[in-house]
Structure formats: C-alpha cells, structure tokens
N, C-alpha and C. Protein backbone atom coordinates (compact mmCIF):
# COMPACT_ATOMS: atom_id res chain seq x y z
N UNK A 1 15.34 -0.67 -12.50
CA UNK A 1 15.31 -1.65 -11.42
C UNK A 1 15.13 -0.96 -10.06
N UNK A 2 15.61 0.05 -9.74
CA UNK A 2 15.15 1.04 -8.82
C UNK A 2 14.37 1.29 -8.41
N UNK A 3 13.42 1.87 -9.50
CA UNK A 3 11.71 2.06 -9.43
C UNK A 3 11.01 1.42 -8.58
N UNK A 4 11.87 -0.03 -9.45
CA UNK A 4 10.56 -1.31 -8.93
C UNK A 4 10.93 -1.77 -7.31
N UNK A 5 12.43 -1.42 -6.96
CA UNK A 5 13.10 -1.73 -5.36
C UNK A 5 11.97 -0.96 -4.66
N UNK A 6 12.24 0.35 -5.43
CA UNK A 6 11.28 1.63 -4.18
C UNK A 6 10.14 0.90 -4.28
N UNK A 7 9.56 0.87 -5.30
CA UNK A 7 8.14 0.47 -4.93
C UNK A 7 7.71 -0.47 -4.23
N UNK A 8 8.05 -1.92 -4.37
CA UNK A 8 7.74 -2.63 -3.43
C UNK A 8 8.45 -2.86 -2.09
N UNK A 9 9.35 -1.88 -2.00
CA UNK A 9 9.96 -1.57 -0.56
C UNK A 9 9.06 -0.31 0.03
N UNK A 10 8.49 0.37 -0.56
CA UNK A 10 6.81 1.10 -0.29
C UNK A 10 6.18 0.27 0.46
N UNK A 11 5.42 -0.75 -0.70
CA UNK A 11 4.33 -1.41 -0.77
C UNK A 11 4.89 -2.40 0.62
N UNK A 12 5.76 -2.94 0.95
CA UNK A 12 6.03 -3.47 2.33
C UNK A 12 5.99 -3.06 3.31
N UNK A 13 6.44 -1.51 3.30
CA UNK A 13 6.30 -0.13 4.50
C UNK A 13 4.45 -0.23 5.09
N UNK A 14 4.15 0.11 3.80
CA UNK A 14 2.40 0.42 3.41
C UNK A 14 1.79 -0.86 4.27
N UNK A 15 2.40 -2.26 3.95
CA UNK A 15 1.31 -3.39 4.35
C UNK A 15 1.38 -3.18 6.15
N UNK A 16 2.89 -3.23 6.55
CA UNK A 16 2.89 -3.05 8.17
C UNK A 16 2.61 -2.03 8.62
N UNK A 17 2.18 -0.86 7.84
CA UNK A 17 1.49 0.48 8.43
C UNK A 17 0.02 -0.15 8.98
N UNK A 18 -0.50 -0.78 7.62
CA UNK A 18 -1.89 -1.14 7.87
C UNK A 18 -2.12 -2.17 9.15
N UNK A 19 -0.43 -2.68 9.19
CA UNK A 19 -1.01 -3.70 10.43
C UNK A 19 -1.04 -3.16 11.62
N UNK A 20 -0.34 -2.33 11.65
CA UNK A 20 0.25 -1.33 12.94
C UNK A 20 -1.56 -0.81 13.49
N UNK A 21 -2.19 -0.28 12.04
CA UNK A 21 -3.74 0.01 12.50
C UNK A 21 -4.26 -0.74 12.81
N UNK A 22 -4.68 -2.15 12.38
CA UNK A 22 -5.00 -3.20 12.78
C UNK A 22 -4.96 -3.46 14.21
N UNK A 23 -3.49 -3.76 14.45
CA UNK A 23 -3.48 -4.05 16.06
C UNK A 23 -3.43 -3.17 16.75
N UNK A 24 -3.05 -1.94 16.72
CA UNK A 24 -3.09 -0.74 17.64
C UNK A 24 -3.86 -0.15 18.06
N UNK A 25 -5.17 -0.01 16.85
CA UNK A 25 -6.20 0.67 17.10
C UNK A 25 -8.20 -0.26 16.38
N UNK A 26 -7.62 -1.28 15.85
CA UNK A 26 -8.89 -2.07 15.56
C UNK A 26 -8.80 -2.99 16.10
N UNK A 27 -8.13 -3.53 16.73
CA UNK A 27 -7.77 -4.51 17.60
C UNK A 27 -9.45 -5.25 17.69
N UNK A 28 -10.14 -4.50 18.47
CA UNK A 28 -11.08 -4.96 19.07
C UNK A 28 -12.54 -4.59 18.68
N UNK A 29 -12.23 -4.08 17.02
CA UNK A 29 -13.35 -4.07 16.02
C UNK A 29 -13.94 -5.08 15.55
N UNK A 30 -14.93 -5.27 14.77
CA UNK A 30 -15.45 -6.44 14.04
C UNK A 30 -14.31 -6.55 13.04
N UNK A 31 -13.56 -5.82 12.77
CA UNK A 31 -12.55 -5.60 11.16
C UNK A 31 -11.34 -6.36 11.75
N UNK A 32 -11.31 -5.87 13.20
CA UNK A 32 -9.73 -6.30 13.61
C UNK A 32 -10.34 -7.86 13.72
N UNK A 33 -11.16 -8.48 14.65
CA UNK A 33 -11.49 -9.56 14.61
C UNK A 33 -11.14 -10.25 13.46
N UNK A 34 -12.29 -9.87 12.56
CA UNK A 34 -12.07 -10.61 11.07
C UNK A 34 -11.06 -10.95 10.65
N UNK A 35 -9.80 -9.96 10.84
CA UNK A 35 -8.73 -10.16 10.30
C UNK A 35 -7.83 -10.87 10.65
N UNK A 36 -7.90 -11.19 12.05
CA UNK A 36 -7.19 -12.05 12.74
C UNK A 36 -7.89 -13.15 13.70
N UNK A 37 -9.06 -13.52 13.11
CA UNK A 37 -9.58 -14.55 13.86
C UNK A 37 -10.20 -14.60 14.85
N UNK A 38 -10.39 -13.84 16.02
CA UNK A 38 -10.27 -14.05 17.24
C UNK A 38 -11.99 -13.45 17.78
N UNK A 39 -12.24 -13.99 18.88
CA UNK A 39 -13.39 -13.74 19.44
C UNK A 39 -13.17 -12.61 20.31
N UNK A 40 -14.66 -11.84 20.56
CA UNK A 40 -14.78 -10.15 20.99
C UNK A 40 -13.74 -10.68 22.80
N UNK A 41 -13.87 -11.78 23.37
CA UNK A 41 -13.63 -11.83 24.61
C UNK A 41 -11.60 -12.24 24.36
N UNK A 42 -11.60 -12.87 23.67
CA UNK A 42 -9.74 -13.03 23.29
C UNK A 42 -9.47 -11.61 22.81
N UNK A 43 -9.71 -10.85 22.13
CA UNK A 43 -9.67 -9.88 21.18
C UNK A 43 -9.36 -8.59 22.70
N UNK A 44 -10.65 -8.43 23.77
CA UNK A 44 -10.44 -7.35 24.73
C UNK A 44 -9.55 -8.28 25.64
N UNK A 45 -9.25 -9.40 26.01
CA UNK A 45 -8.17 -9.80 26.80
C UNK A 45 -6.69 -9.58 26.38
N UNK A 46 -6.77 -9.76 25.03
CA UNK A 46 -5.34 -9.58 24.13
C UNK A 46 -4.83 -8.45 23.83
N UNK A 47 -5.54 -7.04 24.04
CA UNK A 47 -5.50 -5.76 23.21
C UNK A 47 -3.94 -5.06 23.46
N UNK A 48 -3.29 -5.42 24.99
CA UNK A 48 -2.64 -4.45 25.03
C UNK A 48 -1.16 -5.26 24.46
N UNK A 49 -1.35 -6.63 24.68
CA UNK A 49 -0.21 -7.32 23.43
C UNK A 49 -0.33 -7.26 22.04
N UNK A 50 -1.56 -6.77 21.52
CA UNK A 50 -1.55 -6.65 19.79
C UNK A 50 -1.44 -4.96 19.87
N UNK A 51 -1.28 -4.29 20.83
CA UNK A 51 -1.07 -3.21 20.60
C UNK A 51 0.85 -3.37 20.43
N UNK A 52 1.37 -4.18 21.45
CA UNK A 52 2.84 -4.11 21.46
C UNK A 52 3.04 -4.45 20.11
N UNK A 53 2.62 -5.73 19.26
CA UNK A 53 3.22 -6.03 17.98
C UNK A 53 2.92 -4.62 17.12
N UNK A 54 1.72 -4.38 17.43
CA UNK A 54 1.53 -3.19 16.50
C UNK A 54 2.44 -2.26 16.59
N UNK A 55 3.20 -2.23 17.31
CA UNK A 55 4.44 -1.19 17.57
C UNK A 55 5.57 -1.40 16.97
N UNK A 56 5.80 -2.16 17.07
CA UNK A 56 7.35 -3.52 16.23
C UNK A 56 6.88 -3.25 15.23
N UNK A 57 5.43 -3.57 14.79
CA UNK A 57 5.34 -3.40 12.98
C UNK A 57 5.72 -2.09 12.60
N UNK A 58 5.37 -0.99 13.48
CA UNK A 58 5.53 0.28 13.30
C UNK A 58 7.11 0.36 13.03
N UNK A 59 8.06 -0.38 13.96
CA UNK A 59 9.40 0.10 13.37
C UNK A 59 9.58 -0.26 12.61
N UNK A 60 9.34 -1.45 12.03
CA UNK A 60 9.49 -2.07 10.62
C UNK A 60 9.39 -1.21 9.73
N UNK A 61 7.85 -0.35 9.41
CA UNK A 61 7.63 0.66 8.50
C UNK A 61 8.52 1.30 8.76
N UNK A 62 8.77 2.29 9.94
CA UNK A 62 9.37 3.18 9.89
C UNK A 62 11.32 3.37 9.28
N UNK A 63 11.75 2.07 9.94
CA UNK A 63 12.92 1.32 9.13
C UNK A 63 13.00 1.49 7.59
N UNK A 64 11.70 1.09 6.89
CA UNK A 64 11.72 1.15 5.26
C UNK A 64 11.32 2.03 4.61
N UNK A 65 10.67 3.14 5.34
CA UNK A 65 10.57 4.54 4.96
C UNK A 65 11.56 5.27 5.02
N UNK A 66 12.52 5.32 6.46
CA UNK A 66 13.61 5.83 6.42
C UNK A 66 15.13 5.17 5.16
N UNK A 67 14.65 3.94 4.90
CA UNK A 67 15.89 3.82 3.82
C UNK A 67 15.78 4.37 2.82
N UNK A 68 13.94 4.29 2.27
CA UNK A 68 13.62 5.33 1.06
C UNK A 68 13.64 6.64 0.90
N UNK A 69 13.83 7.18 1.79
CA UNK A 69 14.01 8.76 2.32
C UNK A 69 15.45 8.71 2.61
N UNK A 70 16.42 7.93 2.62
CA UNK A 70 17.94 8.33 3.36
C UNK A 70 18.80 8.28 1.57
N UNK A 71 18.29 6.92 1.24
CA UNK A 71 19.13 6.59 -0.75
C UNK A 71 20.44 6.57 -0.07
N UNK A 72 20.77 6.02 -1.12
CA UNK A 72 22.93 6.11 -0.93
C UNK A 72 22.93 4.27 -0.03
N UNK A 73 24.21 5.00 0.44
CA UNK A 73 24.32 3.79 1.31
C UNK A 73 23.94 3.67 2.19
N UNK A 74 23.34 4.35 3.39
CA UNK A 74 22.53 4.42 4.18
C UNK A 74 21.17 3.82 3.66
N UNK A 75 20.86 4.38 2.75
CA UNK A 75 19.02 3.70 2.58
C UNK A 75 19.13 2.16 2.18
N UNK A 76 20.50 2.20 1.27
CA UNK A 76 20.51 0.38 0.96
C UNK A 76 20.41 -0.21 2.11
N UNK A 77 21.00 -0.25 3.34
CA UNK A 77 21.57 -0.53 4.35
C UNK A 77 20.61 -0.90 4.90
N UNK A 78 19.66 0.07 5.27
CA UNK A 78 18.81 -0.12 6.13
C UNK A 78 17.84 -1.23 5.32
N UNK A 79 17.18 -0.48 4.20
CA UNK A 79 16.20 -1.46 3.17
C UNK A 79 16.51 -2.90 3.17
N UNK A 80 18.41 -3.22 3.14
CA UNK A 80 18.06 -4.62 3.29
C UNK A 80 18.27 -5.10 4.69
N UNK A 81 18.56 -4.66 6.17
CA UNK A 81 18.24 -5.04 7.09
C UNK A 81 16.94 -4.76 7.27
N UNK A 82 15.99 -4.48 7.12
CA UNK A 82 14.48 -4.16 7.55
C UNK A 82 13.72 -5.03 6.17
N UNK A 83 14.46 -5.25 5.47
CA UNK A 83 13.55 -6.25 4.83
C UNK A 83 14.00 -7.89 5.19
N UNK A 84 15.20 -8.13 5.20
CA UNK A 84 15.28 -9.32 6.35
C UNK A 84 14.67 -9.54 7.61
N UNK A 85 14.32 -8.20 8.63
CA UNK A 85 13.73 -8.47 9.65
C UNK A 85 12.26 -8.82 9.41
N UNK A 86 11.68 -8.32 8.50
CA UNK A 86 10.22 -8.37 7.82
C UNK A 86 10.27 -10.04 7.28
N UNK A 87 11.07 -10.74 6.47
CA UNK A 87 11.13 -11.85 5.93
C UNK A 87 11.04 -12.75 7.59
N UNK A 88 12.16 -12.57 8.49
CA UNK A 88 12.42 -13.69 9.79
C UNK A 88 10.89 -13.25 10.36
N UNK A 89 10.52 -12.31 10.49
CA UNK A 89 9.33 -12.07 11.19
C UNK A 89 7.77 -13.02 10.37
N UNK A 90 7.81 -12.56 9.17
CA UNK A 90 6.79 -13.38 8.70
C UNK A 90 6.94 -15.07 8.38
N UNK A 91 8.29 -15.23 8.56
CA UNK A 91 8.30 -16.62 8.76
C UNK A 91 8.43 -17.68 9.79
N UNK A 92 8.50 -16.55 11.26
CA UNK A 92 8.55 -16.54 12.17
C UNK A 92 6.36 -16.78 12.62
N UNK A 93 6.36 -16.18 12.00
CA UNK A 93 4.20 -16.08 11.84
C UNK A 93 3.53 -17.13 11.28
N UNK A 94 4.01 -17.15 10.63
CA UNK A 94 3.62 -18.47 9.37
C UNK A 94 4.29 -19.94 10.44
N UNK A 95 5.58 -20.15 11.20
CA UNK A 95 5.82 -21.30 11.78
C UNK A 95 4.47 -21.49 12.86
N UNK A 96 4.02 -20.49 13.61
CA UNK A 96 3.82 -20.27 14.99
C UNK A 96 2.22 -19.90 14.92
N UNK A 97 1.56 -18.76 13.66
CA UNK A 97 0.19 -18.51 14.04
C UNK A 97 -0.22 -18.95 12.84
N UNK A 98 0.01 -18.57 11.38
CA UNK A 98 -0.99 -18.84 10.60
C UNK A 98 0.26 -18.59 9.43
N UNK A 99 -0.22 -19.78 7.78
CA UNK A 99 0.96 -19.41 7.03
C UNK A 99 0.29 -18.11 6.28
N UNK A 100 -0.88 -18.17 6.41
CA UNK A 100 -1.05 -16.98 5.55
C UNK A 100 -0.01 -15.47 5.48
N UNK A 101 0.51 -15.30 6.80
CA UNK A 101 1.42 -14.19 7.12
C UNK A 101 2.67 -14.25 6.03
N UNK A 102 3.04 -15.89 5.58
CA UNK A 102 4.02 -15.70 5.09
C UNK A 102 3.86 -15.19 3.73
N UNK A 103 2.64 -15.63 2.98
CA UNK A 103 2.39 -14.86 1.60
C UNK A 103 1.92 -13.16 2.03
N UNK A 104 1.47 -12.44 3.39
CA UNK A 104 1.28 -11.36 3.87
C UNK A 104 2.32 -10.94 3.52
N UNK A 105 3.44 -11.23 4.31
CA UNK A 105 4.92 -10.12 4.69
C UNK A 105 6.16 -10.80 4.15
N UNK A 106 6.57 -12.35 4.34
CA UNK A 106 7.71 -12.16 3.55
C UNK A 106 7.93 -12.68 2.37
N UNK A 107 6.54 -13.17 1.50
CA UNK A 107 7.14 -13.33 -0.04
C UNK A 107 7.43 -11.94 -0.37
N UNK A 108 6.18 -10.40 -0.19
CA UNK A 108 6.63 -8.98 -1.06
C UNK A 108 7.80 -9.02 -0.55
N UNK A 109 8.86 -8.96 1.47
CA UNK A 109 9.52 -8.44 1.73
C UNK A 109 10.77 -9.30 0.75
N UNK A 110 10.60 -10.29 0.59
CA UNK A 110 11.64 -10.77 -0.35
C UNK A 110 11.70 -10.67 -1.16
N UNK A 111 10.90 -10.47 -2.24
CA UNK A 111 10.45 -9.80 -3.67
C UNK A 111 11.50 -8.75 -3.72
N UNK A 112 11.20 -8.00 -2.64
CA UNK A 112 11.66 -6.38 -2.57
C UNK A 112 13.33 -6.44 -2.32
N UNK A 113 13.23 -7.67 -1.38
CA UNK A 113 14.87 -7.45 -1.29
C UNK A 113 15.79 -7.66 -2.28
N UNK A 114 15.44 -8.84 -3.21
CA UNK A 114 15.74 -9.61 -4.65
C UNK A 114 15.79 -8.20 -5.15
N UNK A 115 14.69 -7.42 -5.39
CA UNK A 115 15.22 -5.97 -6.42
C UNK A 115 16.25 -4.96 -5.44
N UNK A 116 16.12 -4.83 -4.22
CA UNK A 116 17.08 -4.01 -3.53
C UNK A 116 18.64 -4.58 -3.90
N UNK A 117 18.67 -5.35 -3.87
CA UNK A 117 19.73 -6.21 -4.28
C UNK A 117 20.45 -6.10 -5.86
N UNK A 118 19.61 -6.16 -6.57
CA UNK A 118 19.60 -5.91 -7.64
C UNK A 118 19.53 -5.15 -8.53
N UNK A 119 18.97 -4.16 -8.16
CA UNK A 119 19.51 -2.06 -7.97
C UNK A 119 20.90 -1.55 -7.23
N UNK A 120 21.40 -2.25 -6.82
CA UNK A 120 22.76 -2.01 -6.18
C UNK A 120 23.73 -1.69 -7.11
C-alpha cells in the first residue's frame, strides 16, 4: 500500500511540476495558450500572474517531494497536508475557472491521500 501512496503522491508532485512549466515559462507559447485557453493578447497581459500561480504550484510540488524524501512522521505529515492543499486548490479551480482542474489535481490528490492514509 506504500508503493502505491509514493507513487501517486509522485505522480501529483510530477502533474504541478508540469504546471509550474506551463505558467512560469510557456505561459505565452502556443502550448501554454492551448492549455489554458487564452488569447496571445490575455496570455502577454496575464504572464506575470500565471507566473505567481506557477510558483504556489511549485510549493505544492515541492511540499510532496519533501514528504517523499523526509518518510516517518514527518513525510506523512506533510503528504497529507500538501495533498489537502492540492484537493482545496483544485476545487477551488474547478468552482471559479474550469471543472476540468478538478479531474487535473484533486481526484489523483485524493486518490493519493485515500492511500497515504491507508499506508499509515
């Protein structure tokens, strides 16, 4: 049951890494567009606020890397506060921009917490 905690407490790290690239640094690609909708003129007006989320996502990862790297009670600890913040956040996305975010970030982050939980 472990295995499967780490892994998709990975695979949650992994998805907000990719978003962190997304908004931080494609922001204002045809890729970043695509991915988030938005036209080349919203996209260069918006850059330096999808750079800020891209930062927040960054602690997120960095939060669920550090629980998988800490183990014990420390890594539980963190894994399931950073996977709750990942769950309020994507359902926080899904109320406000689009629901797709919520099958994005917090069905895995809840997936993951259900096994963090359950590896205990």
């Amino acid at each position: 049951m472990q295995l499967a905690a780490d892994v998709l407490t990975a695979l949650v790290a992994a998805i907000h890494l990719y978003i962190v690239v997304l908004e931080m640094f494609l922001w204002n690609t045809p890729r970043g567009r695509a991915t988030f909708g938005t036209t080349p003129e919203f996209a260069a007006e918006s850059k330096v606020l999808a750079a800020n989320q891209g930062l927040y996502n960054g602690f997120l990862a960095a939060g669920l890397i550090f629980a998988l790297i800490a183990r014990g009670t420390t890594g539980f600890a963190f894994a399931v506060f950073f996977l709750i913040c990942v769950i309020v956040a994507g359902l926080y996305g899904a109320a406000t921009v689009s629901r797709r975010i919520l099958v994005v970030q917090s069905v895995p982050a809840a997936i993951a917490l259900l096994l963090v939980l359950l590896a205990r």
